[in-house]
PDB file of N, CA and C in Angstrom:
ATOM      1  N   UNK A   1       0.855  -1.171   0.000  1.00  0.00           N
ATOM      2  CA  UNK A   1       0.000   0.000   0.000  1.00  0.00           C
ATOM      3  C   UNK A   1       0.900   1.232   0.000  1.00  0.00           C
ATOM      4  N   UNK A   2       0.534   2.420  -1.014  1.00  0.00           N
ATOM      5  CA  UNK A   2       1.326   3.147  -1.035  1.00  0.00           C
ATOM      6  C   UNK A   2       1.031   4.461   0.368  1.00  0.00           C
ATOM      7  N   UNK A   3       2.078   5.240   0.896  1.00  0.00           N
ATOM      8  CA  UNK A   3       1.700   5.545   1.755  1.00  0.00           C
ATOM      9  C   UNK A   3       0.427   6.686   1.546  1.00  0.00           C
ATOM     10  N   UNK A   4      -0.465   7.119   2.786  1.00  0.00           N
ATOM     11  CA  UNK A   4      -1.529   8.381   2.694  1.00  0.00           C
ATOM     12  C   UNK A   4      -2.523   7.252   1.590  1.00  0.00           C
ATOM     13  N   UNK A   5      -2.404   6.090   1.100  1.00  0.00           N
ATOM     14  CA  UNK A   5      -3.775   5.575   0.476  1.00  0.00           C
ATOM     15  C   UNK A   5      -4.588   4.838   1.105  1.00  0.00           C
ATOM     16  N   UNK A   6      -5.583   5.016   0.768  1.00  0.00           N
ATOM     17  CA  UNK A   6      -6.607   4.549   1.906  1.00  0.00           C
ATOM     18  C   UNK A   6      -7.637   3.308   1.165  1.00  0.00           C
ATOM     19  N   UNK A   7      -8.137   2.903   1.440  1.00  0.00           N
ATOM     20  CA  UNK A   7      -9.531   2.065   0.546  1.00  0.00           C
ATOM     21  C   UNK A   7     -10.323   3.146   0.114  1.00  0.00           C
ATOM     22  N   UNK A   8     -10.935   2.668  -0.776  1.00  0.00           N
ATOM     23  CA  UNK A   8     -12.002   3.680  -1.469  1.00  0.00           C
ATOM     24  C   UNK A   8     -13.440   2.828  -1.195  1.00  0.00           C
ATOM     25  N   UNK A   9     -12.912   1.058  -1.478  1.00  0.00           N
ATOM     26  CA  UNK A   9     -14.318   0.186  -0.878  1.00  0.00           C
ATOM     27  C   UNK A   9     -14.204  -0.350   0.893  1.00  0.00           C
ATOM     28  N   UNK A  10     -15.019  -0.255   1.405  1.00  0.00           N
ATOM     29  CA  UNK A  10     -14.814  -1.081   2.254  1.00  0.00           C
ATOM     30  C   UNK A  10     -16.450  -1.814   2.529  1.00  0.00           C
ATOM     31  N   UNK A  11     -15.952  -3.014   2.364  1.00  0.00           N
ATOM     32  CA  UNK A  11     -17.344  -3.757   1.985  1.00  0.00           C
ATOM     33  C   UNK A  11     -17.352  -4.324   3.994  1.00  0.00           C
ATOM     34  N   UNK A  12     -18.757  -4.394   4.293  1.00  0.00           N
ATOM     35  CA  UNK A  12     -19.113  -5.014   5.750  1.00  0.00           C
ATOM     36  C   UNK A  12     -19.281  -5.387   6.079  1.00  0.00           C
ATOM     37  N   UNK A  13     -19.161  -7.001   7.189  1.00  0.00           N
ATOM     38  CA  UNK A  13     -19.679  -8.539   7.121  1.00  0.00           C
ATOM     39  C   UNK A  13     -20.841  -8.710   8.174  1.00  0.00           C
ATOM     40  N   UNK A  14     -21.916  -8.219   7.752  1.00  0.00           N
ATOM     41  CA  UNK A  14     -22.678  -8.676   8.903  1.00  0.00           C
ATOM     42  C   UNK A  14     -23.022  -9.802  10.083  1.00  0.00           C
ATOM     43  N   UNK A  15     -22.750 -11.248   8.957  1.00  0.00           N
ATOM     44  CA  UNK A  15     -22.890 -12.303   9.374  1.00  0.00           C
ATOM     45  C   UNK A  15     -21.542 -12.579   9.978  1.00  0.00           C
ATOM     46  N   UNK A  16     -20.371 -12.294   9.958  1.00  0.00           N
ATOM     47  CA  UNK A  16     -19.662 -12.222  10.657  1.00  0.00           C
ATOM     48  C   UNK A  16     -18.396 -13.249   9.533  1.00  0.00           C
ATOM     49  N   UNK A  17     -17.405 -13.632  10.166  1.00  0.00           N
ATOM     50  CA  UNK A  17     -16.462 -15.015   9.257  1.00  0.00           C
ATOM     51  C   UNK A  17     -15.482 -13.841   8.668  1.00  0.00           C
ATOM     52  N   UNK A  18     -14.594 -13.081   9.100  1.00  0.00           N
ATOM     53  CA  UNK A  18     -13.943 -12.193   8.405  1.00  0.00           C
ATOM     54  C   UNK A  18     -12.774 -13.255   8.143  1.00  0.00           C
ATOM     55  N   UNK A  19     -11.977 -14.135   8.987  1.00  0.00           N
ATOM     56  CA  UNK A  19     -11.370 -15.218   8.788  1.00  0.00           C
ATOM     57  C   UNK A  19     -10.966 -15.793   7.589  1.00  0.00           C
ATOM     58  N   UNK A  20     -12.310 -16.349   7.324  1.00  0.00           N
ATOM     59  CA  UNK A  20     -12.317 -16.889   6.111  1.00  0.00           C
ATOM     60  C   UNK A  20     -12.468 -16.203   5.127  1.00  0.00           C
ATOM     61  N   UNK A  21     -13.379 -15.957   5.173  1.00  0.00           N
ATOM     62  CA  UNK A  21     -13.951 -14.428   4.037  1.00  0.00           C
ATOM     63  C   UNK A  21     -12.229 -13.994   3.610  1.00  0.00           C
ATOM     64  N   UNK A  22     -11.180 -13.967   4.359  1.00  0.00           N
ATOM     65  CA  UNK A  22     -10.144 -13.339   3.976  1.00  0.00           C
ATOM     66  C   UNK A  22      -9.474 -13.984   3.044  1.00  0.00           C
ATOM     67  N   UNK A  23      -9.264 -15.281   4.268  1.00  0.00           N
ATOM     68  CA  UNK A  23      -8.562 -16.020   3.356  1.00  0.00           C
ATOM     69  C   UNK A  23      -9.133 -16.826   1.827  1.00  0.00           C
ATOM     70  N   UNK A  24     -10.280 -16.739   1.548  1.00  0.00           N
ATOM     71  CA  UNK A  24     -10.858 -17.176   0.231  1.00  0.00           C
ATOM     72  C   UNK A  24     -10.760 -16.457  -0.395  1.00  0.00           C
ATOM     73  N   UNK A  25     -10.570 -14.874  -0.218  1.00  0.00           N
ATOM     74  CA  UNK A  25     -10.106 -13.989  -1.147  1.00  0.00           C
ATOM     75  C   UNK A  25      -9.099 -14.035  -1.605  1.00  0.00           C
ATOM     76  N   UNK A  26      -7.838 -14.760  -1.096  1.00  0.00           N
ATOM     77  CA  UNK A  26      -6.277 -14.808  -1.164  1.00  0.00           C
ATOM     78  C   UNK A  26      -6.242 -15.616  -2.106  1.00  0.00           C
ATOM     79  N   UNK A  27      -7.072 -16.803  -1.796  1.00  0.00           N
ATOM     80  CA  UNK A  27      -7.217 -17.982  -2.799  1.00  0.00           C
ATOM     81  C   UNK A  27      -7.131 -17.689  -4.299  1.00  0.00           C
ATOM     82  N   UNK A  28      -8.145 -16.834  -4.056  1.00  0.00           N
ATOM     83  CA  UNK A  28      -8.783 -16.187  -5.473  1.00  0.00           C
ATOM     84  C   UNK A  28      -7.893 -14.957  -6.279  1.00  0.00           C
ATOM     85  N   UNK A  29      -6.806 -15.060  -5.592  1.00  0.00           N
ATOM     86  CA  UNK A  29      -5.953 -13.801  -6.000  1.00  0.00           C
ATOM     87  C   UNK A  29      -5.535 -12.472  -5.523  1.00  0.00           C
ATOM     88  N   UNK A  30      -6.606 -12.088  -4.258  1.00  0.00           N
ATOM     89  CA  UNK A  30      -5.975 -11.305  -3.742  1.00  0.00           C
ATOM     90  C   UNK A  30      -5.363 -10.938  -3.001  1.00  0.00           C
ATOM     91  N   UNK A  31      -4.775 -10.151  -2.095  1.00  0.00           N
ATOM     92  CA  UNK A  31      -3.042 -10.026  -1.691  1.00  0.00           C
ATOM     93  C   UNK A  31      -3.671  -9.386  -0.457  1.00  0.00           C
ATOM     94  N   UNK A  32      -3.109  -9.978   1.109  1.00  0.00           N
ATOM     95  CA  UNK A  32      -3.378  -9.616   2.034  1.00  0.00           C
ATOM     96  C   UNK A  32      -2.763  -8.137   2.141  1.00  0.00           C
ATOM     97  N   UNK A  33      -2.953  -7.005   2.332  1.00  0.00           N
ATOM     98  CA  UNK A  33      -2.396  -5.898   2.777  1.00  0.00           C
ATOM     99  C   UNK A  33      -1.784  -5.938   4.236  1.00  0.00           C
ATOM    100  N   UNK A  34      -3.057  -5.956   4.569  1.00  0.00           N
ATOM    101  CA  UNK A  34      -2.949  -5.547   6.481  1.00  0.00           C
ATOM    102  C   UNK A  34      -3.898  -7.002   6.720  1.00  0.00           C
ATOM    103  N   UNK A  35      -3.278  -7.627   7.924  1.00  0.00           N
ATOM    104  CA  UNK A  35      -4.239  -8.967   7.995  1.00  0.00           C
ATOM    105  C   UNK A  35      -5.557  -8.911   8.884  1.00  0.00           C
ATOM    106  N   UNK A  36      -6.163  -9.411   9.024  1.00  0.00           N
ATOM    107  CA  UNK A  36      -7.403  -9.304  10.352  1.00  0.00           C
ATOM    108  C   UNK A  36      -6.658  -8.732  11.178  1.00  0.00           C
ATOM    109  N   UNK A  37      -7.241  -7.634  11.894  1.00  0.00           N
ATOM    110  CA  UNK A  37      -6.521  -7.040  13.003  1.00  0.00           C
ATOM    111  C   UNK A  37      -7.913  -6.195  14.212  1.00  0.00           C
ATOM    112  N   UNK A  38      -7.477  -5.539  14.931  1.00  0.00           N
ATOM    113  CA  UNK A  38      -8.626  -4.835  15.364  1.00  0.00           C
ATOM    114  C   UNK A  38      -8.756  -3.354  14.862  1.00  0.00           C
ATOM    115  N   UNK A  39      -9.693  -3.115  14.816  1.00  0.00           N
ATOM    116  CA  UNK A  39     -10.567  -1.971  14.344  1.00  0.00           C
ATOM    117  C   UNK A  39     -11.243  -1.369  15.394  1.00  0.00           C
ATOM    118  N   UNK A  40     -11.464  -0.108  15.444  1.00  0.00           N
ATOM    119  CA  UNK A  40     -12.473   0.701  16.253  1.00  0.00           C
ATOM    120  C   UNK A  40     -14.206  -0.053  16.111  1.00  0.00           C
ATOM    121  N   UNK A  41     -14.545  -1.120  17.044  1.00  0.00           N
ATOM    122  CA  UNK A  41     -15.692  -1.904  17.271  1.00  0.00           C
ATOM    123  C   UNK A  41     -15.735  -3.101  16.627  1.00  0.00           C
ATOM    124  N   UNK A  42     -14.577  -3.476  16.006  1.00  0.00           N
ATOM    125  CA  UNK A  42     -14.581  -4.701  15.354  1.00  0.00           C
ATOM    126  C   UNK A  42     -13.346  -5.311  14.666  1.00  0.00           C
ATOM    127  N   UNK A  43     -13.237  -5.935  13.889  1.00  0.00           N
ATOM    128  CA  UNK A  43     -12.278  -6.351  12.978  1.00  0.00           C
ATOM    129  C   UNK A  43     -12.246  -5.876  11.831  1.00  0.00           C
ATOM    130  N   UNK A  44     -10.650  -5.737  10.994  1.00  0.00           N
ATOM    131  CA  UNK A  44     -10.581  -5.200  10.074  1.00  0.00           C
ATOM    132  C   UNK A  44      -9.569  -5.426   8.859  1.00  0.00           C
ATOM    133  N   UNK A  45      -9.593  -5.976   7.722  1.00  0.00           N
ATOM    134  CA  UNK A  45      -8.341  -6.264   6.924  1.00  0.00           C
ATOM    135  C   UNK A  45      -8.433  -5.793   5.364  1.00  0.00           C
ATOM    136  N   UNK A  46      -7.586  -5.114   4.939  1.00  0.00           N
ATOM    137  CA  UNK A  46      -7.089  -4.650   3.871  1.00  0.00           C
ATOM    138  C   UNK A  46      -6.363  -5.398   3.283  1.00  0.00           C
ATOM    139  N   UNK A  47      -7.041  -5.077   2.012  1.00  0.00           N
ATOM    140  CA  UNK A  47      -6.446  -6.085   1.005  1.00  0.00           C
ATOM    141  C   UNK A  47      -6.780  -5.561  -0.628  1.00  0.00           C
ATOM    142  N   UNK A  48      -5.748  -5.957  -1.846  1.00  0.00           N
ATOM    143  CA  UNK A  48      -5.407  -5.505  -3.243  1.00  0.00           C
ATOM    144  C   UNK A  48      -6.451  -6.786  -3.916  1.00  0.00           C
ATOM    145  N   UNK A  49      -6.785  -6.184  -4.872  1.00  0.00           N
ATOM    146  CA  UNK A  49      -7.921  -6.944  -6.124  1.00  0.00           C
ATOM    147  C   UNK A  49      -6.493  -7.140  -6.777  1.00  0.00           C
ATOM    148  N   UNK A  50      -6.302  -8.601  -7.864  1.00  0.00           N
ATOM    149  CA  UNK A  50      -5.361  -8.456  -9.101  1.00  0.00           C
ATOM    150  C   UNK A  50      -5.033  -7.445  -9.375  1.00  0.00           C
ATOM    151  N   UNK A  51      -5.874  -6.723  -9.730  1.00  0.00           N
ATOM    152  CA  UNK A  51      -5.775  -5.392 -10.965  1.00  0.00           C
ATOM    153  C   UNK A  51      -4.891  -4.192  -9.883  1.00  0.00           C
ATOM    154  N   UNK A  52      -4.516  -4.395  -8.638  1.00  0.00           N
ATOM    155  CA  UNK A  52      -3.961  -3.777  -7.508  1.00  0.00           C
ATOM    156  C   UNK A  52      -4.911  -2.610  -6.397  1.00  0.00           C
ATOM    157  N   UNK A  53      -6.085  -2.620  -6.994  1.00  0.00           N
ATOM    158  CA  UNK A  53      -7.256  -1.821  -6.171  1.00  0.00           C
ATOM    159  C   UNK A  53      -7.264  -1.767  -4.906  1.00  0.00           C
ATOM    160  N   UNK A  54      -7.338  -1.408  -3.646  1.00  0.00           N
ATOM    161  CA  UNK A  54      -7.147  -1.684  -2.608  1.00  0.00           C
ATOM    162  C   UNK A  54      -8.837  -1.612  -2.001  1.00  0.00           C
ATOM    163  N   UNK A  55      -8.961  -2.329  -0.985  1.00  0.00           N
ATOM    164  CA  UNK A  55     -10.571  -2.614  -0.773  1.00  0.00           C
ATOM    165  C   UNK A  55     -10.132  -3.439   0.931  1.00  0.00           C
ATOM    166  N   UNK A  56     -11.062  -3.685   1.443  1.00  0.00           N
ATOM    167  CA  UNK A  56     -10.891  -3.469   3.038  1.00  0.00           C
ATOM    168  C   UNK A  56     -12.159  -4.087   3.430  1.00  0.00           C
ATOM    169  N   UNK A  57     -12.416  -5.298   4.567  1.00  0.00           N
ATOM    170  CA  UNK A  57     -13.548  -5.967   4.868  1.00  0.00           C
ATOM    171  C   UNK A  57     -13.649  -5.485   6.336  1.00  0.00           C
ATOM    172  N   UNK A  58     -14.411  -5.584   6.503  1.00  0.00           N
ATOM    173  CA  UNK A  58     -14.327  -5.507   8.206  1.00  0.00           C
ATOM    174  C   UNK A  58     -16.113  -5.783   8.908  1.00  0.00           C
ATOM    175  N   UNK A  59     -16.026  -6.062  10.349  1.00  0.00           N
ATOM    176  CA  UNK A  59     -16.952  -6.432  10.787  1.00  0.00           C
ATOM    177  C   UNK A  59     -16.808  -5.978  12.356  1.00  0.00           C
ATOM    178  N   UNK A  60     -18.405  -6.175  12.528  1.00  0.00           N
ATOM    179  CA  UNK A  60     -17.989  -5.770  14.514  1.00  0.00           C
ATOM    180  C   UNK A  60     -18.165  -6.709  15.130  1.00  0.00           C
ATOM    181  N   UNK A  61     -17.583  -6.680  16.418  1.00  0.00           N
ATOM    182  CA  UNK A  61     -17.478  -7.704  17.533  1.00  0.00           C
ATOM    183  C   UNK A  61     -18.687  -8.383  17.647  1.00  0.00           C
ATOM    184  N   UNK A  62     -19.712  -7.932  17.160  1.00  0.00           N
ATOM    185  CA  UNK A  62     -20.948  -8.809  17.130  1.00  0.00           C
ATOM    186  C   UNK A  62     -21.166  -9.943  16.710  1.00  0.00           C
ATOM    187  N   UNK A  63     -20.306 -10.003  15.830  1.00  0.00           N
ATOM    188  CA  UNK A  63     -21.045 -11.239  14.649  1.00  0.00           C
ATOM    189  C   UNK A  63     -19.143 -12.327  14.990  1.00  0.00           C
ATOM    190  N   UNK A  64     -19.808 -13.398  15.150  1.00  0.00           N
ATOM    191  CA  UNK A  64     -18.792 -14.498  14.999  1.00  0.00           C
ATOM    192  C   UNK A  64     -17.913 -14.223  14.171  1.00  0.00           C
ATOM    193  N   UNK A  65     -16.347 -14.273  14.532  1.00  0.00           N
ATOM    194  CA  UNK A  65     -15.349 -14.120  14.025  1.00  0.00           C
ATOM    195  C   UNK A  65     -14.929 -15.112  13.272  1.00  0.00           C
TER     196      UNK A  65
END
């Protein structure tokens, strides 16, 4: 990640599974940035599409990790 860039998506897991959700993305090609970590009320991980896009999942302490 280049520095001062931020996500432009950050998509939100209601049901919770950021875990996996991550790692099936990796599967599929995309490139962990920042790994599951904590976030202000929840969990949070950044991560590059192929094409190098940067995009970011995250979820709150609510929902099963």
């Amino acid at each position: 990640m280049k520095p001062g860039q931020t996500p432009t998506v950050v998509y939100t897991l209601e049901e919770g599974g950021i875990d996996a959700v991550v790692a099936g993305l990796a599967t599929k090609g995309a490139t962990i940035v920042t790994p599951v970590s904590h976030a202000p009320g929840g969990w949070s991980a950044d991560l590059t599409d192929p094409d190098g896009r940067l995009f970011s999942v995250y979820q709150t302490t609510d929902a099963p990790r």
